[in-house]
C-alpha atoms as a PDB file:
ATOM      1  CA  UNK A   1     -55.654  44.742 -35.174  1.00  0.00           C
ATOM      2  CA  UNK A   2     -51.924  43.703 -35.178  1.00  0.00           C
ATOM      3  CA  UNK A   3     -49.080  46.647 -36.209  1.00  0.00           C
ATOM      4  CA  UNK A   4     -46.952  43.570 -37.059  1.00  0.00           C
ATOM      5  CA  UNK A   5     -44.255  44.813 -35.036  1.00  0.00           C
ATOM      6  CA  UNK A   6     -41.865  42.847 -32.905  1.00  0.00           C
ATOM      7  CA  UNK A   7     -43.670  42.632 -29.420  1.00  0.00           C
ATOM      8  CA  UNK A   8     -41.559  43.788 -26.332  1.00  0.00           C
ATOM      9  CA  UNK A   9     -41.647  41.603 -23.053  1.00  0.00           C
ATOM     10  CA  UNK A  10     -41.358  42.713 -19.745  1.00  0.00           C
ATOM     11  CA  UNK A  11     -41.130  39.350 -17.661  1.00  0.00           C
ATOM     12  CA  UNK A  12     -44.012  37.247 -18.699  1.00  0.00           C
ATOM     13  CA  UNK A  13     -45.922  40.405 -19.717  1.00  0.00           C
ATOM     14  CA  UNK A  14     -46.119  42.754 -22.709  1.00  0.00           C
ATOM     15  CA  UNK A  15     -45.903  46.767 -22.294  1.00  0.00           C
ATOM     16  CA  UNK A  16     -49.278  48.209 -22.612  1.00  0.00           C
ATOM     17  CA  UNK A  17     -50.908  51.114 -22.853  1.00  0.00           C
ATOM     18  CA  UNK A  18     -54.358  52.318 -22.855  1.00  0.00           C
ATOM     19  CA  UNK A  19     -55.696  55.593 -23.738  1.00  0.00           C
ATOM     20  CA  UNK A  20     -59.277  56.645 -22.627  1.00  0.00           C
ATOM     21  CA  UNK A  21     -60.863  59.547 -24.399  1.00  0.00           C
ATOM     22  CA  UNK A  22     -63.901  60.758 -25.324  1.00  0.00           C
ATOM     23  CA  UNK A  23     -64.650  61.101 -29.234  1.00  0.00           C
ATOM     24  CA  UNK A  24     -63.438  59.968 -32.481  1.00  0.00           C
ATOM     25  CA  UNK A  25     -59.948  61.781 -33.489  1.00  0.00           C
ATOM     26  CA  UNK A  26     -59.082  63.166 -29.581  1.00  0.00           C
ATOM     27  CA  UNK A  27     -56.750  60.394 -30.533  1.00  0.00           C
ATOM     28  CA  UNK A  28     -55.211  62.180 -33.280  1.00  0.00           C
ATOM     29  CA  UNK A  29     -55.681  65.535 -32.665  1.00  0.00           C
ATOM     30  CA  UNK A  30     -54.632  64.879 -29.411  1.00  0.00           C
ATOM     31  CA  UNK A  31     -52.189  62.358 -28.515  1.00  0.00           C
ATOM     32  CA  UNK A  32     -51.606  60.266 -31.777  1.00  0.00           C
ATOM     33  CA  UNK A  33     -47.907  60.640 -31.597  1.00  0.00           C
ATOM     34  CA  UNK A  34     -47.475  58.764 -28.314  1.00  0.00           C
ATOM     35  CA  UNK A  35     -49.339  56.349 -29.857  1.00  0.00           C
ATOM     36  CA  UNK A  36     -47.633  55.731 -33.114  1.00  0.00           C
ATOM     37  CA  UNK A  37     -44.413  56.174 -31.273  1.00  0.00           C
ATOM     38  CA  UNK A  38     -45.264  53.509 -28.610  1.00  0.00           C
ATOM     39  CA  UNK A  39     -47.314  50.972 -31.167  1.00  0.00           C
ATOM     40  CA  UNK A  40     -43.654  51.402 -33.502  1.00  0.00           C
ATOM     41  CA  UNK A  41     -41.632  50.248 -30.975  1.00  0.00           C
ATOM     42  CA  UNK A  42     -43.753  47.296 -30.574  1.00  0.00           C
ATOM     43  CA  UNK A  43     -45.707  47.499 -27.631  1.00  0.00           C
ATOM     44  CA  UNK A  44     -49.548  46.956 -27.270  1.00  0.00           C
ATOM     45  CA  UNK A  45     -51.721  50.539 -27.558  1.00  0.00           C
ATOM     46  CA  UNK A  46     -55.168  50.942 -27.033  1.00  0.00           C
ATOM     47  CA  UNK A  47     -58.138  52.918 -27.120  1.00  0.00           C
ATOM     48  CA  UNK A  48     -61.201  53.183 -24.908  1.00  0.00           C
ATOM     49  CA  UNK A  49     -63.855  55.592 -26.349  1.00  0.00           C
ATOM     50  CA  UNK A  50     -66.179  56.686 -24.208  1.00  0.00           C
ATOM     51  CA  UNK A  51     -68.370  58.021 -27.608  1.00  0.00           C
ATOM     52  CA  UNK A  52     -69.081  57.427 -30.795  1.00  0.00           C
ATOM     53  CA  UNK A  53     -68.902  61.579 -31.564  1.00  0.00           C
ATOM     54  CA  UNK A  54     -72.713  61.312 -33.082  1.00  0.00           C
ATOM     55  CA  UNK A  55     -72.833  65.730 -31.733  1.00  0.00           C
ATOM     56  CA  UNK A  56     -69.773  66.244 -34.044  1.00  0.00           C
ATOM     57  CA  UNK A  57     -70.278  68.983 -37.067  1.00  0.00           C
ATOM     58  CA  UNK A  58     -70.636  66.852 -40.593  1.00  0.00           C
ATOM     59  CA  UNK A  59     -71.335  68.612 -44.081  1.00  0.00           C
ATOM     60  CA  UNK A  60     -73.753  66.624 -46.120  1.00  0.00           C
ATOM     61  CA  UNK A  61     -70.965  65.428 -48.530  1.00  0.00           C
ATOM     62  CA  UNK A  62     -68.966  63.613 -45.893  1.00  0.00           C
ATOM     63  CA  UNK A  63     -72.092  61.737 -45.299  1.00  0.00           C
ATOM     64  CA  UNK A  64     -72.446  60.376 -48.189  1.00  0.00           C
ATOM     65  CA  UNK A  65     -72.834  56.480 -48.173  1.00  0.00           C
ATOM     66  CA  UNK A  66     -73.047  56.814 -44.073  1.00  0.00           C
ATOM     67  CA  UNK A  67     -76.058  56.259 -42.332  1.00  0.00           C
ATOM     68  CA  UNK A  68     -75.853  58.709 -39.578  1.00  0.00           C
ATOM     69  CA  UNK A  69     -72.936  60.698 -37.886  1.00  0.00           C
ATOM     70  CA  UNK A  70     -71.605  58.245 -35.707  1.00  0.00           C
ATOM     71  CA  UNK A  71     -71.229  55.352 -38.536  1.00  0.00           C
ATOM     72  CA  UNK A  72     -69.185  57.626 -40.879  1.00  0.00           C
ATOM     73  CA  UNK A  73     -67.158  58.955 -37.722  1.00  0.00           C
ATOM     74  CA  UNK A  74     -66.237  55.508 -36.317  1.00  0.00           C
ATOM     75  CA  UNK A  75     -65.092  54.868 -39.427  1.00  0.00           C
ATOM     76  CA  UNK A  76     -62.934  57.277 -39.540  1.00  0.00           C
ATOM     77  CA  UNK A  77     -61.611  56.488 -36.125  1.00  0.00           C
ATOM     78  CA  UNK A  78     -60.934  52.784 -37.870  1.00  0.00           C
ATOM     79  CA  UNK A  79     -59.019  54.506 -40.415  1.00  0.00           C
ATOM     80  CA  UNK A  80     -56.870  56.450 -37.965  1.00  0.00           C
ATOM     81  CA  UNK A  81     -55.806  53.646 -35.985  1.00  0.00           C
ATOM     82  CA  UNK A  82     -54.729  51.817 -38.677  1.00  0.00           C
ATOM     83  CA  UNK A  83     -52.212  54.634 -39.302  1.00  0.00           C
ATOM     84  CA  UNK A  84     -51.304  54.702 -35.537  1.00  0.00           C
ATOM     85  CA  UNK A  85     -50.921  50.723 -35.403  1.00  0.00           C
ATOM     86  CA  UNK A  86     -53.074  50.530 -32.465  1.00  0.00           C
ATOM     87  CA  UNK A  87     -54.470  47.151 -31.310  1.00  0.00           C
ATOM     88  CA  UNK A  88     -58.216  47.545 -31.001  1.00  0.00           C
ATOM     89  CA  UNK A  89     -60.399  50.389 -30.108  1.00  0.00           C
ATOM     90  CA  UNK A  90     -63.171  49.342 -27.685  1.00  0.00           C
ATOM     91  CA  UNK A  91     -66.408  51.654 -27.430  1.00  0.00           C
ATOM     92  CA  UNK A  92     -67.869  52.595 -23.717  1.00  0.00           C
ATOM     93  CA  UNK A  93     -71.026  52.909 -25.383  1.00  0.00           C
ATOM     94  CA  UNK A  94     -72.504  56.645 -24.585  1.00  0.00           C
ATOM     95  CA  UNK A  95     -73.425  58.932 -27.074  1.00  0.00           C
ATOM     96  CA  UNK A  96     -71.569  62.425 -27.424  1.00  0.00           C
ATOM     97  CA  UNK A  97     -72.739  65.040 -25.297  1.00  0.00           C
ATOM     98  CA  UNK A  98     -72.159  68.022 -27.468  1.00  0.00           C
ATOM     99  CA  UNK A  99     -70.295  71.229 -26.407  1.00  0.00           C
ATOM    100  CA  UNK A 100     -71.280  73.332 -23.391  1.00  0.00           C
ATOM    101  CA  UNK A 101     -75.163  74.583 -23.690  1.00  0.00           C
ATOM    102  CA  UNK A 102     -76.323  72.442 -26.654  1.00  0.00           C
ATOM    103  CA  UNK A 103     -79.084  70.359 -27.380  1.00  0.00           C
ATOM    104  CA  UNK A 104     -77.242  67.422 -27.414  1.00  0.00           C
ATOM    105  CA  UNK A 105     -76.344  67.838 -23.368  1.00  0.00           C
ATOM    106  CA  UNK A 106     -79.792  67.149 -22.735  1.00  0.00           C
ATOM    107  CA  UNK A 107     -79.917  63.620 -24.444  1.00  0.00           C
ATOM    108  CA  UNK A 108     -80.836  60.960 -22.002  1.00  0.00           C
ATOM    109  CA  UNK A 109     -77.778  58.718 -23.718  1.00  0.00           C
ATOM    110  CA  UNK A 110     -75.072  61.413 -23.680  1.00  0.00           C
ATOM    111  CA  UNK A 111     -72.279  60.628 -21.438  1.00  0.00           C
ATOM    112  CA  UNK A 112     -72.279  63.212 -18.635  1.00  0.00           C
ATOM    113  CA  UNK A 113     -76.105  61.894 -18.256  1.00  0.00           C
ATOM    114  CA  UNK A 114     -74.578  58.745 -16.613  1.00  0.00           C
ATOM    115  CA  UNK A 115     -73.018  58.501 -13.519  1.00  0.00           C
ATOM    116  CA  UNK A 116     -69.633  58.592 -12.954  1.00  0.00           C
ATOM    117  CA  UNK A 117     -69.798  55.500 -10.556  1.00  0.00           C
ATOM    118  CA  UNK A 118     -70.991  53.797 -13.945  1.00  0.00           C
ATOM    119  CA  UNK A 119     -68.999  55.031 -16.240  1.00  0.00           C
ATOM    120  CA  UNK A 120     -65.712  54.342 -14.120  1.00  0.00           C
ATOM    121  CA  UNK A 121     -67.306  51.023 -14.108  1.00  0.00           C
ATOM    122  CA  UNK A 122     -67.088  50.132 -17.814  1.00  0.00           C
ATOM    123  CA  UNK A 123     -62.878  51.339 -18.043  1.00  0.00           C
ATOM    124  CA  UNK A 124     -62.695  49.824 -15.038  1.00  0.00           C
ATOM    125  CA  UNK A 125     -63.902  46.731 -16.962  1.00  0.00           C
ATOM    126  CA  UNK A 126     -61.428  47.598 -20.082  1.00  0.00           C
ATOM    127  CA  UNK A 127     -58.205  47.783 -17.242  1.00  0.00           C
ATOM    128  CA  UNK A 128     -58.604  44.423 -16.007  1.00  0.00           C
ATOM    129  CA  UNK A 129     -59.142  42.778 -19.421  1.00  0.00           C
ATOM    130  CA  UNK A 130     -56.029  44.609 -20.981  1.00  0.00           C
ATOM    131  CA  UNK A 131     -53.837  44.916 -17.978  1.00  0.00           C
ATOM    132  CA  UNK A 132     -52.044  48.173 -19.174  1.00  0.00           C
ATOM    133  CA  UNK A 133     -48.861  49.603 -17.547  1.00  0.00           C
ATOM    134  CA  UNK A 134     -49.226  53.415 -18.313  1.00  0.00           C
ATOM    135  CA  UNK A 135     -53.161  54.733 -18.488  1.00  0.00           C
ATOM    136  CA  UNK A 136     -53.363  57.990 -20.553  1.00  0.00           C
ATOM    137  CA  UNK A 137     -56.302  60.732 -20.749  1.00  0.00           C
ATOM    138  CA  UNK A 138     -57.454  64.438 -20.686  1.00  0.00           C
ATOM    139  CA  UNK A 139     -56.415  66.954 -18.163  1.00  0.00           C
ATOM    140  CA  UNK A 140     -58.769  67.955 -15.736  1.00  0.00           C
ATOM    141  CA  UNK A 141     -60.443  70.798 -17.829  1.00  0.00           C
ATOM    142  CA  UNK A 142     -60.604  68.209 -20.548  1.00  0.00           C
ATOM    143  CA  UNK A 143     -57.994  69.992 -22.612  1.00  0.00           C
ATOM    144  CA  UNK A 144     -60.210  72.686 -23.975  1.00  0.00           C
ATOM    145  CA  UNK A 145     -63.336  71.682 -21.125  1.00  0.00           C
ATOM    146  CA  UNK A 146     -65.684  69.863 -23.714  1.00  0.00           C
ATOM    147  CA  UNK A 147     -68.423  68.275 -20.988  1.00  0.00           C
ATOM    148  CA  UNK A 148     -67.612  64.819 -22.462  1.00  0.00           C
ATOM    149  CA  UNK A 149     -63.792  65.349 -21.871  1.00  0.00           C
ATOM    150  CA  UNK A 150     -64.099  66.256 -18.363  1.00  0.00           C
ATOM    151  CA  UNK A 151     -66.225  63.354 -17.233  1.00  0.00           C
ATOM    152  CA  UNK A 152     -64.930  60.923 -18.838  1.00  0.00           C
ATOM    153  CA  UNK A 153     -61.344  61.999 -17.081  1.00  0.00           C
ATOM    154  CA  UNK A 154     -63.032  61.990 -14.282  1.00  0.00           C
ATOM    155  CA  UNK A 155     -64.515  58.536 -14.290  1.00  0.00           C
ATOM    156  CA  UNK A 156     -60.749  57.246 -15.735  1.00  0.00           C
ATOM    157  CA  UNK A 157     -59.070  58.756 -12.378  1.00  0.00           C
ATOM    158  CA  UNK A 158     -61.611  56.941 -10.251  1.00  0.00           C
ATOM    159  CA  UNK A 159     -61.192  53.624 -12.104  1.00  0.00           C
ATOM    160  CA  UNK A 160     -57.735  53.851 -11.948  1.00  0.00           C
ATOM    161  CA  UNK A 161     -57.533  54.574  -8.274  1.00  0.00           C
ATOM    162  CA  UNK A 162     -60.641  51.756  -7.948  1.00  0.00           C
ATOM    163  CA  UNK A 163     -59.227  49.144 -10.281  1.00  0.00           C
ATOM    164  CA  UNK A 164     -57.398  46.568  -7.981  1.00  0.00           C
ATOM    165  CA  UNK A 165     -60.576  47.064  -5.529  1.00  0.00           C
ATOM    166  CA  UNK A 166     -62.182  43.565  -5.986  1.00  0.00           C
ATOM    167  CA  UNK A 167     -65.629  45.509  -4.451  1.00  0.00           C
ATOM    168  CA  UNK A 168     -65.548  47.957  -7.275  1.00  0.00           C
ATOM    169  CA  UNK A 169     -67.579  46.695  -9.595  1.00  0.00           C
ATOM    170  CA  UNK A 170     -66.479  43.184  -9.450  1.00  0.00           C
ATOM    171  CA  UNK A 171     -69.073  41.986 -11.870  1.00  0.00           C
ATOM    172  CA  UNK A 172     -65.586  43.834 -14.143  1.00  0.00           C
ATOM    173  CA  UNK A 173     -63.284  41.252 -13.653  1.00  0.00           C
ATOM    174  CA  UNK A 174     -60.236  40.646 -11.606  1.00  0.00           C
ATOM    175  CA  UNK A 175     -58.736  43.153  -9.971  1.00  0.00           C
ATOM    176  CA  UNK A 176     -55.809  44.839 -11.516  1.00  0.00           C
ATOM    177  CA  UNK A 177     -53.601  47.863 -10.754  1.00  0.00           C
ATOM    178  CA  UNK A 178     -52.024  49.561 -13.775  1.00  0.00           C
ATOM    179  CA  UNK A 179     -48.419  51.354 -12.709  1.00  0.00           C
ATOM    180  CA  UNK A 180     -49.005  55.021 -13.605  1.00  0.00           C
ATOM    181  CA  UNK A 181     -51.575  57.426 -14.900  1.00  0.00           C
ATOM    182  CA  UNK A 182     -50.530  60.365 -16.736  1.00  0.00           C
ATOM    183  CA  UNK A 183     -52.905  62.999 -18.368  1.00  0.00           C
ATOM    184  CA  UNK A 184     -51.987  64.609 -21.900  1.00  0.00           C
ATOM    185  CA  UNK A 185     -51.745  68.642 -20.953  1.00  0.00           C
ATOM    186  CA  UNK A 186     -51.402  71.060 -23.904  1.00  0.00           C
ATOM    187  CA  UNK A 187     -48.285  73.671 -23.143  1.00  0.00           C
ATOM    188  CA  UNK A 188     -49.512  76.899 -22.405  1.00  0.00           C
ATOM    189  CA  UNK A 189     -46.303  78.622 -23.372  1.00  0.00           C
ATOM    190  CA  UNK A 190     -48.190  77.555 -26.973  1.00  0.00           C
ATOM    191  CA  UNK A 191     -51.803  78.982 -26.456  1.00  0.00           C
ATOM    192  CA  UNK A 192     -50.269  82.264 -25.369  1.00  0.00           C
ATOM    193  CA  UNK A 193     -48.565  82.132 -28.169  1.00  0.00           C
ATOM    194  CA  UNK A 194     -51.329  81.159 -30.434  1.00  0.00           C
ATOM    195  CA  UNK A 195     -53.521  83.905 -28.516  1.00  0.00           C
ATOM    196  CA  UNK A 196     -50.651  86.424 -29.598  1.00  0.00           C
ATOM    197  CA  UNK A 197     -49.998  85.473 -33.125  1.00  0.00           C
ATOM    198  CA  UNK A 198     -53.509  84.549 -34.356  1.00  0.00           C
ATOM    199  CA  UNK A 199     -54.623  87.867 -34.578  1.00  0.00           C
ATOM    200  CA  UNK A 200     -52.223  88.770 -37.253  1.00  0.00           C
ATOM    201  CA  UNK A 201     -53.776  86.358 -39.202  1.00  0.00           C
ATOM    202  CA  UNK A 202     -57.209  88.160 -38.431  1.00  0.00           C
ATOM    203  CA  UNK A 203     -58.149  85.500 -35.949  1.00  0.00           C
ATOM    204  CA  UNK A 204     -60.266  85.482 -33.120  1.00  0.00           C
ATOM    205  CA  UNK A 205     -58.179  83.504 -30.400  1.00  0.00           C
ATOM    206  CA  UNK A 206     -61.436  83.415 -28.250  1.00  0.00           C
ATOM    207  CA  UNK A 207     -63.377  81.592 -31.084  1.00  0.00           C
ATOM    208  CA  UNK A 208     -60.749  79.380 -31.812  1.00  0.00           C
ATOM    209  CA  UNK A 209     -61.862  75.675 -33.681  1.00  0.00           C
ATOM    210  CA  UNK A 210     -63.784  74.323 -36.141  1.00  0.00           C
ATOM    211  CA  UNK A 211     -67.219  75.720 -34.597  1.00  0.00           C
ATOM    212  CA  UNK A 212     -65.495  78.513 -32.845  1.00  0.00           C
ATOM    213  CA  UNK A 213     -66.315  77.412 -29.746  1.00  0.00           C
ATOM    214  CA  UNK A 214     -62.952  77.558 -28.405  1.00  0.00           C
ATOM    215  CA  UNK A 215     -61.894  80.223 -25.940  1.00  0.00           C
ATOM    216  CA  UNK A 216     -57.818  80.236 -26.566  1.00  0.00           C
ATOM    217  CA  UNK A 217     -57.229  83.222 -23.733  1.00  0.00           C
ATOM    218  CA  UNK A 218     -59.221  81.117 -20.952  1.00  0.00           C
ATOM    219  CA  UNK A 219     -56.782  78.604 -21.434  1.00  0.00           C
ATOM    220  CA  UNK A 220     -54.042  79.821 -21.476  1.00  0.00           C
ATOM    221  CA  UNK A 221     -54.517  80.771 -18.187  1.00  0.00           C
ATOM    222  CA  UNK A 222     -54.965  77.411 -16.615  1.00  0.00           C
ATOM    223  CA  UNK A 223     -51.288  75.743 -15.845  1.00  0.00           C
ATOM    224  CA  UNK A 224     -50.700  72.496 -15.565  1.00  0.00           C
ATOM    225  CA  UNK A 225     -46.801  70.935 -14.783  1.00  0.00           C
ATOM    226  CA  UNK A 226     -45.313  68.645 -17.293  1.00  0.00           C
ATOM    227  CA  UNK A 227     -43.645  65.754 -15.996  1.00  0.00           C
ATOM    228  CA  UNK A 228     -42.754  63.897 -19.288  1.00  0.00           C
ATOM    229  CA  UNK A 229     -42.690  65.687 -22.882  1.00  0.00           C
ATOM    230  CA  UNK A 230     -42.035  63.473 -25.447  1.00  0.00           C
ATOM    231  CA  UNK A 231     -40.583  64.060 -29.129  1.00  0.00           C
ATOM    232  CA  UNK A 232     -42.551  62.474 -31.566  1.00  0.00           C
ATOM    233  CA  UNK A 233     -41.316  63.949 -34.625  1.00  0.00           C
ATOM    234  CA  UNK A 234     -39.960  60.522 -35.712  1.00  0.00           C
ATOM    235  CA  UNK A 235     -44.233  60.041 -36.216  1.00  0.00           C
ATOM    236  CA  UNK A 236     -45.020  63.116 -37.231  1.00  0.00           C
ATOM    237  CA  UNK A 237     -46.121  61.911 -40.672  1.00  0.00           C
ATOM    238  CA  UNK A 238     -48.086  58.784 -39.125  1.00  0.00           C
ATOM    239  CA  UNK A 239     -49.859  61.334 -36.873  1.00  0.00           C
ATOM    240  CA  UNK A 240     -50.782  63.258 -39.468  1.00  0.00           C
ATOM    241  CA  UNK A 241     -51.633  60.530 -41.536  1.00  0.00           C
ATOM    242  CA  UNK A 242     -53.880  59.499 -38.642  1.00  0.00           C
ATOM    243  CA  UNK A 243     -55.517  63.020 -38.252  1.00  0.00           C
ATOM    244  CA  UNK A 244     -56.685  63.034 -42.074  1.00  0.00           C
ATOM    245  CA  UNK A 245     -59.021  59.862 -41.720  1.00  0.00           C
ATOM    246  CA  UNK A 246     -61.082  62.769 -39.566  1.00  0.00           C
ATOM    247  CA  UNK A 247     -61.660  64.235 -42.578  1.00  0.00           C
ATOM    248  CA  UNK A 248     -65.260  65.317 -41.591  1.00  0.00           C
ATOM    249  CA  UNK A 249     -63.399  67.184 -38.800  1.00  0.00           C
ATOM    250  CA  UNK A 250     -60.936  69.155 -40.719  1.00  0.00           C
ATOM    251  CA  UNK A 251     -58.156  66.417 -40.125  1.00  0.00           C
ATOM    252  CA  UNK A 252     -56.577  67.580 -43.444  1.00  0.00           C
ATOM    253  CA  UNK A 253     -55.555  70.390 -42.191  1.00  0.00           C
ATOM    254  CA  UNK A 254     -53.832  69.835 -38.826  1.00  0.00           C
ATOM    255  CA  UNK A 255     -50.436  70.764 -40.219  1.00  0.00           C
ATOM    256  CA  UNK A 256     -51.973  73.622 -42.673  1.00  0.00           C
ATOM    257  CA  UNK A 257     -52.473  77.314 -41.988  1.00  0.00           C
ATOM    258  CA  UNK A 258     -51.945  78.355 -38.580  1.00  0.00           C
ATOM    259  CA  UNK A 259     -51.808  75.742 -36.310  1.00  0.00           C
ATOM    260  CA  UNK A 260     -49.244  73.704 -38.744  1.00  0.00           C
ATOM    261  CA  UNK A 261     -46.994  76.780 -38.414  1.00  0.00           C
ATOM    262  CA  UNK A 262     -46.592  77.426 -35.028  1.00  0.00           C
ATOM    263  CA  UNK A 263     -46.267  73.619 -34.794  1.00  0.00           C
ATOM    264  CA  UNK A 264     -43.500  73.033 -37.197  1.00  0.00           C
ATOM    265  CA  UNK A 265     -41.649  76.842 -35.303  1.00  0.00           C
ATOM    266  CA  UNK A 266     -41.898  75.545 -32.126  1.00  0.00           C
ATOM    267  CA  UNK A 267     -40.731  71.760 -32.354  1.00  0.00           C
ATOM    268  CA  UNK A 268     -43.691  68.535 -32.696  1.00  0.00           C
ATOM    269  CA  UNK A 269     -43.836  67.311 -29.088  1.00  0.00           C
ATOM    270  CA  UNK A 270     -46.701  65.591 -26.489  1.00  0.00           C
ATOM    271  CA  UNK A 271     -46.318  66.724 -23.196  1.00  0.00           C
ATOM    272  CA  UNK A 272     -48.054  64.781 -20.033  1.00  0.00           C
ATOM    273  CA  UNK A 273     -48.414  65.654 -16.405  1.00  0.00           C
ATOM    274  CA  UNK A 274     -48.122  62.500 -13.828  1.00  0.00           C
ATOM    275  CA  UNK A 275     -50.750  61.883 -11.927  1.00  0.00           C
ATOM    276  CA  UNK A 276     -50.018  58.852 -10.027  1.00  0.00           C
ATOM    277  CA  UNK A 277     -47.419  58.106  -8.494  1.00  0.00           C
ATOM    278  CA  UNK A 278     -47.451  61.243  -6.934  1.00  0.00           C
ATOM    279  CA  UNK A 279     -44.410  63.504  -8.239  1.00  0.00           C
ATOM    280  CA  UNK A 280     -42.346  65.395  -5.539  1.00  0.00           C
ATOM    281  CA  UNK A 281     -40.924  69.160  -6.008  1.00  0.00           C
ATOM    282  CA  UNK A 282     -37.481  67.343  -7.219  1.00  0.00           C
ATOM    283  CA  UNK A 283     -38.944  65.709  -9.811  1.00  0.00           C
ATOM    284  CA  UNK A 284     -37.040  65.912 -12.972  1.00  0.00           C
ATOM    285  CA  UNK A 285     -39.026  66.417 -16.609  1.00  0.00           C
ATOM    286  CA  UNK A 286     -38.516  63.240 -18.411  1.00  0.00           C
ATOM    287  CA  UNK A 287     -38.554  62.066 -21.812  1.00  0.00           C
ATOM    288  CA  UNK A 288     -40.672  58.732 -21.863  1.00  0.00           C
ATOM    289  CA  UNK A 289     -43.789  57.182 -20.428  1.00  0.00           C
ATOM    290  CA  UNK A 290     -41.777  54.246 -18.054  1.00  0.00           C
ATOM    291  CA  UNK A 291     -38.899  56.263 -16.820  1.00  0.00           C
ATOM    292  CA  UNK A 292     -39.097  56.412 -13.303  1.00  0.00           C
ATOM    293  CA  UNK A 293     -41.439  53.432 -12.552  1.00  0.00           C
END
């Protein structure tokens, strides 16, 4: 799908960048403001989705005229990247794996059932067919350590690292080397304070989510740097926009209640960690995706 924006040209090539994630609306919830703010300025956004979110929690009502979960939530991932002007959306093709301990983690189809050789394989396959310049995905606990986050950020790092190796899978294409790799980390300067304030709101911060599966205090104790934090409040209302096609996840609330207020007190930011090229200890926090390479 084209954003109809005016397309911005490095040399013979246009800025790209690909996220990889694991479910339907980890692109809104998650990092749909670098996305808008990217696809607005007019350069070519993508997502790879490992998932098709079939584990996810749907009420009878949103399933109305859908055949099954994963119909009615890739179309709401359609919806949301209208809103975010993002190119295309390509599926990896595995079936959600559910949260820690479910049912769903035994399914023969659900991603962390596959290998991770194979799995690197098929984004390995999406790099050298889009060519991006920046790769983006999950922190190494998966932002909140859902199974399918993890190994999917897992099989992105080794793609990356394995993507101009023409004996990686070279049934994938050409080999291809993207310029940087960053990983979306949630502040924990936030979760503390979410942990803090929730229970004056009578709210469990270790049972934190839709499903209150969510353990806020663990965490908040895991610390990752942040390299580049971006200000996307220029999207804000495109993100948001974005988040309520997820309406059978509670996307219509993302700036209601408590979240939306300790969002709107403490600024609308994404913050990323660098993962490649290696950052040194005088490495300065920056405030966009290309500085620096």
């Amino acid at each position: 799908m084209s954003n109809g924006q005016t397309i911005i040209i490095r040399g013979n090539m246009t800025k790209t960048i690909l996220a990889v994630l694991a479910h339907p609306d980890d692109e809104s919830f998650g990092l749909g403001g670098t996305l808008a703010l990217y696809a607005r300025r007019g350069y070519d956004t993508y997502l790879a989705c490992a998932t098709r979110g079939e584990a996810g929690t749907v009420d009878e009502e949103s399933l109305r005229g859908f055949k099954d979960t994963a119909s009615l939530r890739s179309a709401e991932l359609d919806c949301a990247a209208s809103h975010l002007g993002l190119k295309d959306v390509i599926y990896l093709g595995y079936r959600d794996s559910g949260m820690p301990g479910s049912d769903d983690n035994k399914h023969p189809e659900a991603q962390i059932n596959h290998p991770l050789d194979e799995v690197a394989g098929r984004v390995v396959k999406v790099i050298r067919e889009l060519k991006p310049d920046v790769v983006l995905t999950f922190d190494p606990i998966g932002g909140y350590k859902h199974p399918d986050h993890i190994h999917i950020h897992k099989a992105t790092v080794l793609a990356f690292e394995k993507a101009n190796d023409a004996s990686f899978h070279p049934e994938a294409g050409a080999p291809f080397q993207p310029r940087v790799l960053y990983f979306q980390v949630f502040p924990r300067w936030f979760l503390k304070v979410m942990t803090r304030v929730m229970p004056i709101f009578g709210k469990d911060p270790a049972k934190w989510g839709r499903n209150g599966d969510i353990n806020l205090k663990e965490l908040a104790d895991v610390d990752f740097p942040v390299h580049v934090r971006l200000d996307i409040r220029s999207v804000a209302e495109i993100k948001q926009e974005a988040g309520a096609c997820h309406s059978s996840q509670g996307g219509g609330q993302m700036r209601r209640g408590l979240m939306g207020f300790v969002t709107r007190v403490f600024g609308e930011h994404e913050d990323y960690m660098r993962a490649w090229p290696p950052v040194d200890g005088n490495f300065k926090r920056l405030g966009d995706l290309f500085d620096g390479i």
